[in-house]
C-alpha atoms as a PDB file:
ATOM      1  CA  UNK A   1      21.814  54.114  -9.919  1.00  0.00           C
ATOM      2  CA  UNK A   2      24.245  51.734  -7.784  1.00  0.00           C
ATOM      3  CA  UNK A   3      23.420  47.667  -8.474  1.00  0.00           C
ATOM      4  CA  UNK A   4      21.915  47.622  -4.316  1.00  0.00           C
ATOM      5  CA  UNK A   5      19.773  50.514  -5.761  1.00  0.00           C
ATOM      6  CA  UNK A   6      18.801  48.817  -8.882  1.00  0.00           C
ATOM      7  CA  UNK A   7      17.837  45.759  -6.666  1.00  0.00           C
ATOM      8  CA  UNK A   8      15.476  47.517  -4.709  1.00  0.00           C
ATOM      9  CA  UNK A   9      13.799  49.353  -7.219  1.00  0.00           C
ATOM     10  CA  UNK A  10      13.161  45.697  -8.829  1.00  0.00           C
ATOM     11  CA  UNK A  11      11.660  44.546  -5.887  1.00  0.00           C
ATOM     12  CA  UNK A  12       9.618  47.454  -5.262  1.00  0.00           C
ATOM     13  CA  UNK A  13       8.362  46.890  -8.890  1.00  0.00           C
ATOM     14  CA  UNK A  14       7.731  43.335  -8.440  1.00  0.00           C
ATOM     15  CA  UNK A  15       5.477  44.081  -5.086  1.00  0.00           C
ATOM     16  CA  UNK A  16       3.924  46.625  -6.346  1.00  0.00           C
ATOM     17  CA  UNK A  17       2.829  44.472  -9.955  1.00  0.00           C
ATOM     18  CA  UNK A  18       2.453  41.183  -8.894  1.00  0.00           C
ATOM     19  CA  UNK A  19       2.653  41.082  -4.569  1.00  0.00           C
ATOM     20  CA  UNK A  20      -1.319  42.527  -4.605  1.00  0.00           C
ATOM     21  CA  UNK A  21      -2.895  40.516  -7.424  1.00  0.00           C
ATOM     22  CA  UNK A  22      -6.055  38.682  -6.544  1.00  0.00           C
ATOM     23  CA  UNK A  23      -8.382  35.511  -7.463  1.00  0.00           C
ATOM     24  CA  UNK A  24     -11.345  37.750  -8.239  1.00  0.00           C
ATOM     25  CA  UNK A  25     -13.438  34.566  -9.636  1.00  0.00           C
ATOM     26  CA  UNK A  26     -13.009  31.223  -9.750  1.00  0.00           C
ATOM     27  CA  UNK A  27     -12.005  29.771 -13.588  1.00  0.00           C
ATOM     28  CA  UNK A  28     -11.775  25.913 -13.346  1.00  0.00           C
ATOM     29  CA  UNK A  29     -14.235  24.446 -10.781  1.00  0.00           C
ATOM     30  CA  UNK A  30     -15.772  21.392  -9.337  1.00  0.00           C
ATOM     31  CA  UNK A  31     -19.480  20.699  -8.247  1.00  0.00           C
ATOM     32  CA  UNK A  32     -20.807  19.077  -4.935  1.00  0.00           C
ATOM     33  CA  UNK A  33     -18.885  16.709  -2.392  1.00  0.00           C
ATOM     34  CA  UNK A  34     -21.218  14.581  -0.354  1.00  0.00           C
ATOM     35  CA  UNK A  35     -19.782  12.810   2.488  1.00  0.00           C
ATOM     36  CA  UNK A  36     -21.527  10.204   5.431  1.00  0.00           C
ATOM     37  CA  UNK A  37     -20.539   8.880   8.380  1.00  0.00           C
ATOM     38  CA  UNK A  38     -20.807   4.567   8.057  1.00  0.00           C
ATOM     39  CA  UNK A  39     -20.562   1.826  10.565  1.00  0.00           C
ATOM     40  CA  UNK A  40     -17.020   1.294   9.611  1.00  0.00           C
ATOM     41  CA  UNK A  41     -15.598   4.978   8.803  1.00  0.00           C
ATOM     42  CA  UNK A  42     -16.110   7.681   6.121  1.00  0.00           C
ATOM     43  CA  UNK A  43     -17.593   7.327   2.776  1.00  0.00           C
ATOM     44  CA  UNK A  44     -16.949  10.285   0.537  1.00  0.00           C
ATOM     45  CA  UNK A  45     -18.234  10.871  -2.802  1.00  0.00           C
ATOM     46  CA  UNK A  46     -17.652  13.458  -6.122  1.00  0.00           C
ATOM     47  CA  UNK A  47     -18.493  13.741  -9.386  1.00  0.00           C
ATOM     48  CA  UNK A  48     -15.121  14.132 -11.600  1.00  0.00           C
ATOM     49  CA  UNK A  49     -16.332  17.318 -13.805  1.00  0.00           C
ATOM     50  CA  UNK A  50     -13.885  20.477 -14.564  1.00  0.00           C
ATOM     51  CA  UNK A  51     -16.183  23.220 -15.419  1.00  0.00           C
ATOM     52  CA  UNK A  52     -14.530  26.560 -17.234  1.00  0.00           C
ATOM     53  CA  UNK A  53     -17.637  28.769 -16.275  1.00  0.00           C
ATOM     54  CA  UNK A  54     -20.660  27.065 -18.149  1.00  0.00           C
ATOM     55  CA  UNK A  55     -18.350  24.554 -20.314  1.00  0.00           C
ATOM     56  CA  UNK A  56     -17.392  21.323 -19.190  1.00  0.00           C
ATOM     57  CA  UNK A  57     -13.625  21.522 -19.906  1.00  0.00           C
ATOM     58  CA  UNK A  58     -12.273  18.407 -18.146  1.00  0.00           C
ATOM     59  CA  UNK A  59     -13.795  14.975 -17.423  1.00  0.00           C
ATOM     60  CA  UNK A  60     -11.388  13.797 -15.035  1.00  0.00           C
ATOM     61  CA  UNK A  61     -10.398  15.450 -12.637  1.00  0.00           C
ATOM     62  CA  UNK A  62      -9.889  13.685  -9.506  1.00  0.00           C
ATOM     63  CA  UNK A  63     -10.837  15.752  -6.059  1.00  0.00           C
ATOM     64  CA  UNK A  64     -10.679  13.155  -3.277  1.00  0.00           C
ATOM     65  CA  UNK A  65      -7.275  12.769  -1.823  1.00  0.00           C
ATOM     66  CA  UNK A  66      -6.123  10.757   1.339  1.00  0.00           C
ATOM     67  CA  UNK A  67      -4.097  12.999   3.765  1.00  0.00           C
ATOM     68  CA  UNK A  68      -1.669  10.979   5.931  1.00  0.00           C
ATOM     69  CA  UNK A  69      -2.768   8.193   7.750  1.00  0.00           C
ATOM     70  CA  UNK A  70      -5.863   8.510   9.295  1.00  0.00           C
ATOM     71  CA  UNK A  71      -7.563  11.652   6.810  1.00  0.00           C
ATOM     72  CA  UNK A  72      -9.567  11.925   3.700  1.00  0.00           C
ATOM     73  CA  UNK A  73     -10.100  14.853   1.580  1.00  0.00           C
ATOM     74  CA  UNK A  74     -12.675  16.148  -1.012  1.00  0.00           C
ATOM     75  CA  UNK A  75     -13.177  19.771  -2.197  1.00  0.00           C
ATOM     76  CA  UNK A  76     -15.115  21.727  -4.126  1.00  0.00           C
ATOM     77  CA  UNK A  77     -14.712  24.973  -5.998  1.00  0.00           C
ATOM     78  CA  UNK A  78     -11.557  26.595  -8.327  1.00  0.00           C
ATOM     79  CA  UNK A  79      -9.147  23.301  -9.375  1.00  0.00           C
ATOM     80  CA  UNK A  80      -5.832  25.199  -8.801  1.00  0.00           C
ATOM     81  CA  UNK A  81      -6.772  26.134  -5.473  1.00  0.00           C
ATOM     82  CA  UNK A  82      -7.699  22.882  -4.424  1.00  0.00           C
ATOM     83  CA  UNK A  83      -4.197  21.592  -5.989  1.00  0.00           C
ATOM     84  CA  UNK A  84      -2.626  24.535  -3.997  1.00  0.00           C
ATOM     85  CA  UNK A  85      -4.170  23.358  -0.473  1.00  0.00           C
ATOM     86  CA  UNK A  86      -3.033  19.715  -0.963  1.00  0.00           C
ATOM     87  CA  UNK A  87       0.658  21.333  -1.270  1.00  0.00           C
ATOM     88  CA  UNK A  88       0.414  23.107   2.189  1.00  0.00           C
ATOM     89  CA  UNK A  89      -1.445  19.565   3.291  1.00  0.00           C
ATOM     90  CA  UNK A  90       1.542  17.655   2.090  1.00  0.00           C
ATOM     91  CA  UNK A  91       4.426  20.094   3.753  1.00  0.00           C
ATOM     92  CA  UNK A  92       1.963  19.739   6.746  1.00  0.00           C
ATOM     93  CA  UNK A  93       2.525  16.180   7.159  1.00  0.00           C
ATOM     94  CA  UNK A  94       5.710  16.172   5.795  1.00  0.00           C
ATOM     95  CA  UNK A  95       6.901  18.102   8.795  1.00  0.00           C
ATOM     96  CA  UNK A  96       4.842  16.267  11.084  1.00  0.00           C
ATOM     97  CA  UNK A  97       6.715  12.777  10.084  1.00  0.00           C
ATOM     98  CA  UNK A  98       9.955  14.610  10.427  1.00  0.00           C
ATOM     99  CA  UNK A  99       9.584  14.613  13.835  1.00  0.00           C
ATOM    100  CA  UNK A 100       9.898  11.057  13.867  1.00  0.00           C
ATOM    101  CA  UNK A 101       7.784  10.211  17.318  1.00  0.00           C
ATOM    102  CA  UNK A 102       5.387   7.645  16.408  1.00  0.00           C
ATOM    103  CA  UNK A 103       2.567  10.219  16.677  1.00  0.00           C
ATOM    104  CA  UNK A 104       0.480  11.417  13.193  1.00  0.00           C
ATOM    105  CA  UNK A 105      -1.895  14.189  12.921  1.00  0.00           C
ATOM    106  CA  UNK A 106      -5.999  12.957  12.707  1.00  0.00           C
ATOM    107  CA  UNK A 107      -8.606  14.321  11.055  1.00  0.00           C
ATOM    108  CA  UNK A 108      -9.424  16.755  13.553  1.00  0.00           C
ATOM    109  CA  UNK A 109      -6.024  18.373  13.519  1.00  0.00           C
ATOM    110  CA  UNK A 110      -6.396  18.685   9.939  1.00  0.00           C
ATOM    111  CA  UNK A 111      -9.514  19.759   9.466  1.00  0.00           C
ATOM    112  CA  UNK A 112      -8.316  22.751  12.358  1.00  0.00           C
ATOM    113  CA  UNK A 113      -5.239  23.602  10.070  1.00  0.00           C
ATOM    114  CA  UNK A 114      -7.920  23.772   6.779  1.00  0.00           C
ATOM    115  CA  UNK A 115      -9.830  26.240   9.063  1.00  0.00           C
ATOM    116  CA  UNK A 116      -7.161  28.465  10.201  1.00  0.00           C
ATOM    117  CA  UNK A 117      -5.643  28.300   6.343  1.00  0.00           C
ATOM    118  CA  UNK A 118      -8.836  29.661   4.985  1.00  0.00           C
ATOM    119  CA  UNK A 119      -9.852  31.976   7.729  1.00  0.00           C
ATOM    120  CA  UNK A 120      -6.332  33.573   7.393  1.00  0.00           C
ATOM    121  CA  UNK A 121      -6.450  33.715   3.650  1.00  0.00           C
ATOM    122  CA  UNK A 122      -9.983  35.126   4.363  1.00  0.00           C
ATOM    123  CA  UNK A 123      -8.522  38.207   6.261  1.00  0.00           C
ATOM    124  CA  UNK A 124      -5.871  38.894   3.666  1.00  0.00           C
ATOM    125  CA  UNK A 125      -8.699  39.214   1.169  1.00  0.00           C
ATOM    126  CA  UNK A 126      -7.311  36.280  -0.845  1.00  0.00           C
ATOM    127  CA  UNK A 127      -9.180  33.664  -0.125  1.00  0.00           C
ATOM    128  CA  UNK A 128      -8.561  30.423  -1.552  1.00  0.00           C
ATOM    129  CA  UNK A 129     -12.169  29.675  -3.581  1.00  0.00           C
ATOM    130  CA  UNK A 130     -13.091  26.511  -2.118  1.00  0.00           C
ATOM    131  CA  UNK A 131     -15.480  24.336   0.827  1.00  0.00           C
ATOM    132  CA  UNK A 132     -13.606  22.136   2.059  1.00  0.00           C
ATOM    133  CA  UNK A 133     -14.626  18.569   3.372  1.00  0.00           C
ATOM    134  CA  UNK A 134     -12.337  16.600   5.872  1.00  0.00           C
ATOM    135  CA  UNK A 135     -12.991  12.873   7.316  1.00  0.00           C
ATOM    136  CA  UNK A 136     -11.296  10.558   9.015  1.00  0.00           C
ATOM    137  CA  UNK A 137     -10.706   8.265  11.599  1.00  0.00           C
ATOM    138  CA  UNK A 138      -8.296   7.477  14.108  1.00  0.00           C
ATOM    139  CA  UNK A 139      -8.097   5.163  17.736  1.00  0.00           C
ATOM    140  CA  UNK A 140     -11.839   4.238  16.413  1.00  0.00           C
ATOM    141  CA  UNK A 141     -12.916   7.590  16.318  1.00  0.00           C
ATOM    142  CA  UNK A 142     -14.958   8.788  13.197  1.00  0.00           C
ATOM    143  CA  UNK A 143     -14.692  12.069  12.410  1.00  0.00           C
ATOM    144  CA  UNK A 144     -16.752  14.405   9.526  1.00  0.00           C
ATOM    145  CA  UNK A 145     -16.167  17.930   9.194  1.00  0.00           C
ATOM    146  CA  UNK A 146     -16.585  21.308   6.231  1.00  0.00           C
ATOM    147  CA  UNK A 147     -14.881  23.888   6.200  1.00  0.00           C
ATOM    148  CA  UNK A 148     -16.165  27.076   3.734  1.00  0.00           C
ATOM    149  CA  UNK A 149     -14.425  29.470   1.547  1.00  0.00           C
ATOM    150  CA  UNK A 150     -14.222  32.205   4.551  1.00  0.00           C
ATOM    151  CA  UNK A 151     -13.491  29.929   7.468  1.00  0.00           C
ATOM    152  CA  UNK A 152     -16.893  29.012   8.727  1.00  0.00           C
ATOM    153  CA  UNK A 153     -16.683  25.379   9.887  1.00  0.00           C
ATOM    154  CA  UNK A 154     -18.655  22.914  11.271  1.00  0.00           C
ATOM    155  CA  UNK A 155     -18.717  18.458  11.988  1.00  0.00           C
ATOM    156  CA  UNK A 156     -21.560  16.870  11.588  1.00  0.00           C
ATOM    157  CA  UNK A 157     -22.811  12.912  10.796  1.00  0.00           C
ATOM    158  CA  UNK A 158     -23.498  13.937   6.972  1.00  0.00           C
ATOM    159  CA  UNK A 159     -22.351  16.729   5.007  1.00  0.00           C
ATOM    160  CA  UNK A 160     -22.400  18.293   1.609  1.00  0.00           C
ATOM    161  CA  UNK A 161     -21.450  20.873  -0.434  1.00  0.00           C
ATOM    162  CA  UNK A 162     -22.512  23.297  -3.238  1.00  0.00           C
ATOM    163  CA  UNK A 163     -25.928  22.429  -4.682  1.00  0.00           C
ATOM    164  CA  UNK A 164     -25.447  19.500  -2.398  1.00  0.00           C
ATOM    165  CA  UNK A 165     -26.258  21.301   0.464  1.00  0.00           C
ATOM    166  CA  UNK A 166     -29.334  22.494  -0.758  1.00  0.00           C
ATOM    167  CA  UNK A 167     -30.577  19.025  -2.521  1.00  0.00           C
ATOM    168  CA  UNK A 168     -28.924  16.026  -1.104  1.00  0.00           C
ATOM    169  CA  UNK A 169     -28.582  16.857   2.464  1.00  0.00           C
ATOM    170  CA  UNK A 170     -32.304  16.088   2.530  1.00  0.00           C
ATOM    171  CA  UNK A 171     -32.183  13.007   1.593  1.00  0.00           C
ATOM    172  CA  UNK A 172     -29.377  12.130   3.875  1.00  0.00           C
ATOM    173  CA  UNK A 173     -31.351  13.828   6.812  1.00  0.00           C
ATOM    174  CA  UNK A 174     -34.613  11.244   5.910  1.00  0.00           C
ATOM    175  CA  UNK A 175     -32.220   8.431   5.246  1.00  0.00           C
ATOM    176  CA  UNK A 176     -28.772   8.587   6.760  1.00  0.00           C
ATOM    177  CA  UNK A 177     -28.440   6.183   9.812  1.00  0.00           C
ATOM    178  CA  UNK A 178     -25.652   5.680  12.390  1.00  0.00           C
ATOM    179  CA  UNK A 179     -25.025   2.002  11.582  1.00  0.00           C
ATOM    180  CA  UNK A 180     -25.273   2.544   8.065  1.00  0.00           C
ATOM    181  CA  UNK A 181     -23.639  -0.444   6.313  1.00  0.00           C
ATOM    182  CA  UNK A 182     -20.789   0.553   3.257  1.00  0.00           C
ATOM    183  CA  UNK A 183     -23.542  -1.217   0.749  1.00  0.00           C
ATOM    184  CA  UNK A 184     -26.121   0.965   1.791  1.00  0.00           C
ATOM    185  CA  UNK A 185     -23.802   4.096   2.329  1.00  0.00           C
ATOM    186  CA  UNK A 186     -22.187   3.796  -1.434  1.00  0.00           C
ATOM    187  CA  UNK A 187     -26.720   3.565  -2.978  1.00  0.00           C
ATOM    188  CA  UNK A 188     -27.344   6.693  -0.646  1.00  0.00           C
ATOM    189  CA  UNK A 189     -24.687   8.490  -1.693  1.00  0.00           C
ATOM    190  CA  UNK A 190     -25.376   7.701  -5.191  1.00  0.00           C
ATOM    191  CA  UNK A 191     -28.820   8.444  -4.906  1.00  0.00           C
ATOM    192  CA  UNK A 192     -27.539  11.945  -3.697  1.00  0.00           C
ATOM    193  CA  UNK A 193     -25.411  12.022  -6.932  1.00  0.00           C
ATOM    194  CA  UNK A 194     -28.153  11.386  -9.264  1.00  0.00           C
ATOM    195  CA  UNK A 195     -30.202  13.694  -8.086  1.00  0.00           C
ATOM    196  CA  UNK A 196     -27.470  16.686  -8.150  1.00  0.00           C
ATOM    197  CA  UNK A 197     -26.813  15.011 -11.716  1.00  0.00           C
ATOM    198  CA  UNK A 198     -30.547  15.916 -12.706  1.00  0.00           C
ATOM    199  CA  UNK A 199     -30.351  19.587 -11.248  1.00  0.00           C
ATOM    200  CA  UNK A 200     -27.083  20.633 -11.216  1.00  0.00           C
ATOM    201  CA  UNK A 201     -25.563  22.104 -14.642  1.00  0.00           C
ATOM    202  CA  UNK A 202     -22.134  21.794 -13.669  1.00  0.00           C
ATOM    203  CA  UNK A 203     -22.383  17.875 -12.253  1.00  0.00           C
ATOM    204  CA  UNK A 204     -21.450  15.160 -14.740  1.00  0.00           C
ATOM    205  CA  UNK A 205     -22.329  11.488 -14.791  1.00  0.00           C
ATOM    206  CA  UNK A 206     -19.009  10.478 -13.807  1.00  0.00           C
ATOM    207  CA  UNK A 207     -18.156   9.775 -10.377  1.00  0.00           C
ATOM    208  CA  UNK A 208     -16.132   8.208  -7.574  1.00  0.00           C
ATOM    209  CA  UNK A 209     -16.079   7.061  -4.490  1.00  0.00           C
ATOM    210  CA  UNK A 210     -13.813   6.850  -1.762  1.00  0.00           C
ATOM    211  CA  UNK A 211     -13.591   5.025   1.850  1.00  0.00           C
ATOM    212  CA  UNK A 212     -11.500   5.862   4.930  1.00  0.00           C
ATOM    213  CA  UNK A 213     -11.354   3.450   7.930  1.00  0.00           C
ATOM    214  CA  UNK A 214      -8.775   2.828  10.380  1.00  0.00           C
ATOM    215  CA  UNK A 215      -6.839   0.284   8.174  1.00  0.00           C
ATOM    216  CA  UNK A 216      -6.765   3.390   5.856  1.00  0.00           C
ATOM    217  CA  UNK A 217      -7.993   5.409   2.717  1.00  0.00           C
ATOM    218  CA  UNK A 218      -9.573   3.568  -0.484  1.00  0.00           C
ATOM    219  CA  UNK A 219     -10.333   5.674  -3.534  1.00  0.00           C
ATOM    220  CA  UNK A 220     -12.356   3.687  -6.039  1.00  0.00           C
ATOM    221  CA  UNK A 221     -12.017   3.420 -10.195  1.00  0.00           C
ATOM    222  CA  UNK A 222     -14.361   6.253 -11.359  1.00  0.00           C
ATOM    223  CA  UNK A 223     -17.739   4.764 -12.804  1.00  0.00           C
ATOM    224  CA  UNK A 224     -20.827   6.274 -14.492  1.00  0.00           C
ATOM    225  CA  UNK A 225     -24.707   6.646 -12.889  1.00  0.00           C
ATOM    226  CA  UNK A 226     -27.515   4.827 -14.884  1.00  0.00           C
ATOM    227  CA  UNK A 227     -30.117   7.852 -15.422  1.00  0.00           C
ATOM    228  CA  UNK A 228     -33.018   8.259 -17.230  1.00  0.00           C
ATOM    229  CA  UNK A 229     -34.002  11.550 -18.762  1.00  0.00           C
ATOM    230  CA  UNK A 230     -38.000  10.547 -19.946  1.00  0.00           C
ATOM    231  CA  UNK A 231     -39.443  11.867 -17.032  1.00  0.00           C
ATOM    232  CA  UNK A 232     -42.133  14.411 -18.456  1.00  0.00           C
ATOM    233  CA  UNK A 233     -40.809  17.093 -15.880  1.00  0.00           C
ATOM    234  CA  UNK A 234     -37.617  16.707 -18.239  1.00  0.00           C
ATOM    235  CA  UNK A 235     -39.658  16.725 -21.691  1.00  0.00           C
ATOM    236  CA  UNK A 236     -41.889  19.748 -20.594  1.00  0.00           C
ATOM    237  CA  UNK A 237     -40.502  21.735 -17.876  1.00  0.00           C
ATOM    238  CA  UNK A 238     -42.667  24.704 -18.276  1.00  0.00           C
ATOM    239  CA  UNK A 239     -45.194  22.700 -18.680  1.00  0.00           C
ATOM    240  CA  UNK A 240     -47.997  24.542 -16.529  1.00  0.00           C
ATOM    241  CA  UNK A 241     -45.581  27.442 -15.414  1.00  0.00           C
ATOM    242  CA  UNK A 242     -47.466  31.029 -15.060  1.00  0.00           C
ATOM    243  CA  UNK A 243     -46.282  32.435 -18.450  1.00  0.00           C
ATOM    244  CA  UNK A 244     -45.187  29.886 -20.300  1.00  0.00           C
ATOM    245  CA  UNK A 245     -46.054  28.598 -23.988  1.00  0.00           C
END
């Protein structure tokens, strides 16, 4: 076998072992990201857990990012996936400043790339395991959008993922306001938090918060919840359940 020969057999060997390998589960993942519109911008909010199926593995992991000048950016879901999206997000706006013409992508450019990313990765049956939350503002216009693991996307005034879709977006629905002031917006979302803390096995009582307004993104210093755990629901929760002792 010639060297050209030898090449191609190598190649074929290399597409055929490695080209069609698959994420069939996620390994490393994060819980909920809640998100709210506020008077002022976006107010964005996850706890900083790195689950390895049932174990908590890593208490600090960091999943809200600014993107550019006018975006923020939370996920949830598998930790190297989210690390891989913020590498197409940052040759995204690389290229976009390259251009040089005193234009910058928004949020709703970005959240359309996210959506086209993860539908496409969808389609190739690789999907990147994550939903996706994308905020921002820009020329005073406040913008909240999700995007999920197989491209279905939406905006909307509040939003949450994971078990926060299920168990804070209630509360945001009975509480959430359009003029909602940052003070108020950081105790709802926190409320939110402590309530996925109680029911959610894979949150953790460390969190942070992050801002977005048109003079830009602020991530805040991660900080911990004050809980309580004496409730009798908590001592007993069988307690009364068909079956129970």
């Amino acid at each position: 076998m010639n060297s050209i020969d030898s090449t191609h057999a190598h190649q074929h060997l290399a597409s055929s072992e490695f080209g069609s390998e698959r994420t069939l589960n996620p390994y490393v993942t994060g819980t909920s990201v809640v998100a709210i519109k506020y008077k002022d911008g976006i107010l964005m909010a996850a706890d900083m857990g790195g689950s390895y199926g049932y174990t908590l593995r890593y208490k600090s992991v960091e999943r809200l990012k600014p993107i550019g000048k006018h975006s923020l950016f939370g996920a949830s879901g598998e930790i190297s996936d989210f690390q891989e999206i913020l590498r197409y997000l940052d040759e995204l706006i690389l290229h976009d400043n390259m251009w040089d013409d005193g234009n910058s992508l928004g949020p709703k450019e970005v959240h359309n790339y996210l959506t086209r990313m993860m539908y496409n990765r969808r389609n190739k049956f690789n999907p990147l395991w994550n939903s996706l939350v994308l905020g921002g503002v820009k020329n005073g216009q406040k913008y909240l959008g999700m995007v999920s693991m197989i491209g279905v996307h939406f905006e909307d005034n509040h939003i949450a993922t994971g078990f926060g879709n299920h168990l804070a977006r209630p509360i945001l629905r009975e509480e959430w306001h359009e003029n909602i002031s940052f003070e108020d917006g950081v105790k709802l979302l926190e409320k939110c938090m402590r309530v996925l803390l109680y029911r959610d096995v894979s949150a953790v009582n460390k969190l942070q918060i992050a801002k977005i307004t048109e003079a830009g993104a602020v991530i805040y210093q991660p900080y911990s919840l004050k809980t309580f755990w004496g409730f009798s629901a908590f001592e007993n929760p069988t307690k009364g359940a068909e079956g129970s002792w």
